[in-house]
Protein backbone atom coordinates (compact mmCIF):
# COMPACT_ATOMS: atom_id res chain seq x y z
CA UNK A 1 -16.38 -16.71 -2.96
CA UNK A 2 -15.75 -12.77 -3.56
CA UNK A 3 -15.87 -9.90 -1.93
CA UNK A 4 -15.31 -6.62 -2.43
CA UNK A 5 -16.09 -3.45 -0.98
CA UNK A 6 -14.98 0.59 -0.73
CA UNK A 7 -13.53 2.31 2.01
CA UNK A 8 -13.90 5.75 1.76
CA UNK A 9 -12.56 7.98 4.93
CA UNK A 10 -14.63 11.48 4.54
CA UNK A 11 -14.60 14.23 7.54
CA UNK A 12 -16.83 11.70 9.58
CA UNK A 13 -14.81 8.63 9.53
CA UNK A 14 -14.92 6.21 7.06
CA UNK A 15 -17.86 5.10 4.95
CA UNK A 16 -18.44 1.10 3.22
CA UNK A 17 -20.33 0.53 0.30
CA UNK A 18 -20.33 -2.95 -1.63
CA UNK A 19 -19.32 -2.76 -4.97
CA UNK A 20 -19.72 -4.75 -8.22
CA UNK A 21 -16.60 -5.50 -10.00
CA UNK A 22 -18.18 -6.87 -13.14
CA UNK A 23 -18.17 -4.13 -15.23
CA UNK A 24 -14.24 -2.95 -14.41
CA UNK A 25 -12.13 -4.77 -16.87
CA UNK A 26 -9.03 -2.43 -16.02
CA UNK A 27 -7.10 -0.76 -13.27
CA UNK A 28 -7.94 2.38 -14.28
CA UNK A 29 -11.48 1.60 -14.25
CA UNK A 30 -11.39 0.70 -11.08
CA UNK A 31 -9.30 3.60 -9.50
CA UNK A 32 -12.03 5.32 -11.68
CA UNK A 33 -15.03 3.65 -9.41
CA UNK A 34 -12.92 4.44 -6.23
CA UNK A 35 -12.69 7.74 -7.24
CA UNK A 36 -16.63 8.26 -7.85
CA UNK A 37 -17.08 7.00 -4.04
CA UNK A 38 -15.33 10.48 -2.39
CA UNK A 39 -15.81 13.60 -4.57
CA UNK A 40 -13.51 15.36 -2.01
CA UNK A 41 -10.56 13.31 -3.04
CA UNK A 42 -10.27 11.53 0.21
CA UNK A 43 -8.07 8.36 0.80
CA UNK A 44 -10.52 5.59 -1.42
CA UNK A 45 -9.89 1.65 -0.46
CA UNK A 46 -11.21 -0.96 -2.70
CA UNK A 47 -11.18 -4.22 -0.92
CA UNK A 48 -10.99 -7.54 -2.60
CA UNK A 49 -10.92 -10.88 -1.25
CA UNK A 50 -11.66 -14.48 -2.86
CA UNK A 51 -12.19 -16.45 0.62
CA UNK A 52 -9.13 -18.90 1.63
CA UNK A 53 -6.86 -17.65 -1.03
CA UNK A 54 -5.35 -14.23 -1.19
CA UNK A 55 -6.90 -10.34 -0.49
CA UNK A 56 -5.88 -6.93 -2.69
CA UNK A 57 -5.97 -3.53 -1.57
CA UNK A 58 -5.89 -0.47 -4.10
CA UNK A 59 -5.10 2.99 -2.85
CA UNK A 60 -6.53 5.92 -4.25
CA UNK A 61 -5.80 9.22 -2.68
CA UNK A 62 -7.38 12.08 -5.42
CA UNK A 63 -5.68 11.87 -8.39
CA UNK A 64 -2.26 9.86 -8.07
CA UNK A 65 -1.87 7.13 -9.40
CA UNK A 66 -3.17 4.11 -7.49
CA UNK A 67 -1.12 1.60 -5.13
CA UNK A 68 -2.27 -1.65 -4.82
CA UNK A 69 -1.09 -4.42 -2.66
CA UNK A 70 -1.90 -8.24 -3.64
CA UNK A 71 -1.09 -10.91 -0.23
CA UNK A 72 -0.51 -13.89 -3.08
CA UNK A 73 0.02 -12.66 -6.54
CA UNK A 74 -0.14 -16.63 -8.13
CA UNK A 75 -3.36 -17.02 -6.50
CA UNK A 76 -4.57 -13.66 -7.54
CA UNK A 77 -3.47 -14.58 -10.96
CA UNK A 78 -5.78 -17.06 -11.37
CA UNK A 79 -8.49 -14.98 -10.60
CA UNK A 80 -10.54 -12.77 -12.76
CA UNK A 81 -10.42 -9.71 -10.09
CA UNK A 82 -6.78 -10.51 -8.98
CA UNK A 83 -5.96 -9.91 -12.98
CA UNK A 84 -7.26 -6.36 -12.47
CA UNK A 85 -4.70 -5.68 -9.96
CA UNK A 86 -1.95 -7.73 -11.68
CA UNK A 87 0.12 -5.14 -13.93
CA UNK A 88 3.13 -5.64 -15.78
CA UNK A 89 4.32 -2.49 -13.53
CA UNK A 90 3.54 -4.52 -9.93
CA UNK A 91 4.67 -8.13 -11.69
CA UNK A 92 7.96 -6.12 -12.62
CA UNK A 93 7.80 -6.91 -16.38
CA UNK A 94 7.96 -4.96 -19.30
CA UNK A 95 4.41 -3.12 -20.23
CA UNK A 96 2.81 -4.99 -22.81
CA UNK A 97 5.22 -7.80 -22.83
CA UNK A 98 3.33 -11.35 -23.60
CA UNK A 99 5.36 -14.02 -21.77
CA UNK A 100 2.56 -16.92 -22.16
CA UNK A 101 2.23 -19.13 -25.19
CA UNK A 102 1.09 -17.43 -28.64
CA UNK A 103 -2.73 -18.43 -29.03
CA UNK A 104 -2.85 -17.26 -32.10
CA UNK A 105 -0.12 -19.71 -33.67
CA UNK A 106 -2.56 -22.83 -32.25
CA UNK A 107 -4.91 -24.11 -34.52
CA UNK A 108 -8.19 -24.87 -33.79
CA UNK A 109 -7.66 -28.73 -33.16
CA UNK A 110 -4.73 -27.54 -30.47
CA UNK A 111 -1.81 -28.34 -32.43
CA UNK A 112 0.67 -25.42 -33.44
CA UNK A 113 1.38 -24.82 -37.48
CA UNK A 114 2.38 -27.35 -38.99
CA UNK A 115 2.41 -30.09 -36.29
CA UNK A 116 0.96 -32.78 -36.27
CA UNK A 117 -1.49 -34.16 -33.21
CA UNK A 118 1.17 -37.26 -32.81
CA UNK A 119 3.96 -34.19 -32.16
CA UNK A 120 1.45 -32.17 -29.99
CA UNK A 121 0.77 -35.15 -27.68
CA UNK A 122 4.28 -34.91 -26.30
CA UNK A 123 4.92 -32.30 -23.51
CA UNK A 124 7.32 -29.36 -23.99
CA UNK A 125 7.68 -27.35 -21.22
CA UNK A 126 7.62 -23.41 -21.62
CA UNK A 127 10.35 -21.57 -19.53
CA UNK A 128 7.91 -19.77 -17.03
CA UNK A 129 11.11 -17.93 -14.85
CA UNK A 130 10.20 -14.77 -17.30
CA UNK A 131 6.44 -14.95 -17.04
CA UNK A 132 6.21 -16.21 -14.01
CA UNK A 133 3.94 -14.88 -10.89
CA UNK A 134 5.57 -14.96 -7.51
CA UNK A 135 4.06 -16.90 -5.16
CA UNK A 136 3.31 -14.50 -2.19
CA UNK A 137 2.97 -10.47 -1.71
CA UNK A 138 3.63 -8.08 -4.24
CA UNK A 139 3.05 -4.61 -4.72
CA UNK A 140 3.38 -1.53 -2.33
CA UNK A 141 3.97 -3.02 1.24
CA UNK A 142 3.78 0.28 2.70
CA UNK A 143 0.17 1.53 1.55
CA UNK A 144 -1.10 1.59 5.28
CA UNK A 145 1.78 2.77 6.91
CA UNK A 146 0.49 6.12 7.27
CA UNK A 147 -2.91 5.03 9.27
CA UNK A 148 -1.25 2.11 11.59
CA UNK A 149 -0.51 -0.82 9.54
CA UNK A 150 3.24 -1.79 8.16
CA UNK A 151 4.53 -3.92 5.79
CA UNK A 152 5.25 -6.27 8.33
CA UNK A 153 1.91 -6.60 9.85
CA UNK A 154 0.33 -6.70 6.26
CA UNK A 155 2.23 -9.20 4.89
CA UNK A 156 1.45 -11.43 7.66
CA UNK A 157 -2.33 -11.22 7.64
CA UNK A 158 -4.56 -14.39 7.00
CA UNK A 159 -6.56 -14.15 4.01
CA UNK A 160 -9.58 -15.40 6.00
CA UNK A 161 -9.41 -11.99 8.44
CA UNK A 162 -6.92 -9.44 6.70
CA UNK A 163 -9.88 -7.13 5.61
CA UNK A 164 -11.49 -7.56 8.92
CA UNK A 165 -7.77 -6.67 10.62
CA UNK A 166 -7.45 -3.88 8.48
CA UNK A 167 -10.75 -2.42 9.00
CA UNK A 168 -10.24 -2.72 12.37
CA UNK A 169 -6.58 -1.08 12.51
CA UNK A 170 -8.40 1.98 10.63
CA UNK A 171 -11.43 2.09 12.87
CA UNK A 172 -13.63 1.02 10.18
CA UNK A 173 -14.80 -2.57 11.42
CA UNK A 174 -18.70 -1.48 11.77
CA UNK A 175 -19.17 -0.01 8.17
CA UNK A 176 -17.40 -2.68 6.57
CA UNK A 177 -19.44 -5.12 8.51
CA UNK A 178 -22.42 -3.51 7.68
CA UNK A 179 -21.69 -4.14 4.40
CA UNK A 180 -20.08 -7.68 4.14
């Protein structure tokens, strides 16, 4: 289960609104949405969380560039959302670079060129150090320091209650209730 949400802080406090994610298929779509939600170019938060497994913050202050933080980037990875906030940038890999297995090489019975299904029966495993996704945090550790929450304290949140902590921490706990 999902959920995601905006945080926007405006002169009187911070405001919640749920938000649909279905229609973002990039990060700068989504900095775009969080940008829509404070015309004044107040600090935005988009808050994601899949229940039990991980929780990503994005940052958008006005026009910069956003910072995200992911609590389990191999979790997040399997996720459709968590993909969003996956870059090659935050993953520390070169921008564009395709570490997986070429799809387009497979043919349509799931055999590569040329080999037979006997061949493609037997396992080869891929080197995945390159490709791989880190298990645990990633991303900007410090995107709350400046409103009460370090790296330290972030990294060791529980999935199940790190949006509720954080709301909390930033005196936002009723709005984002309101809208959970």
């Amino acid at each position: 289960m999902y959920f995601a949400a905006l945080l926007a802080r405006t002169e009187d406090g911070w405001e919640a609104s749920d938000t649909e994610l279905d229609d973002v298929e990039t990060l700068s779509d989504l900095a775009d949405l969080a940008r829509e939600a404070s015309p004044d170019e107040d600090t935005v938060f988009v808050l994601i969380e899949q229940e039990d497994a991980w929780f990503g913050l994005v940052r958008v202050d006005g026009e910069e560039d956003p910072r995200i933080f992911v609590s389990d980037a191999a979790a997040a990875a399997r996720s459709a959302y968590g993909e969003l906030l996956l870059t090659d940038e935050l993953l520390g890999r070169e921008p564009g670079a395709d570490d997986g297995p070429d799809l387009d090489a497979l043919d349509l019975d799931g055999t590569e060129d040329g080999e037979s299904e006997e061949e493609s029966d037997e396992v080869e495993e891929e080197p995945t150090a390159a490709g791989a996704v880190p298990h645990g945090p990633v991303g900007d550790g410090g995107i709350l320091d400046d409103l009460g929450v370090g790296e330290k304290e972030l990294r060791a949140l529980d999935p199940n209650d790190a949006l509720a902590e954080i709301a909390e921490a930033l005196g936002a706990s009723e709005v984002l209730e309101t809208v959970r």
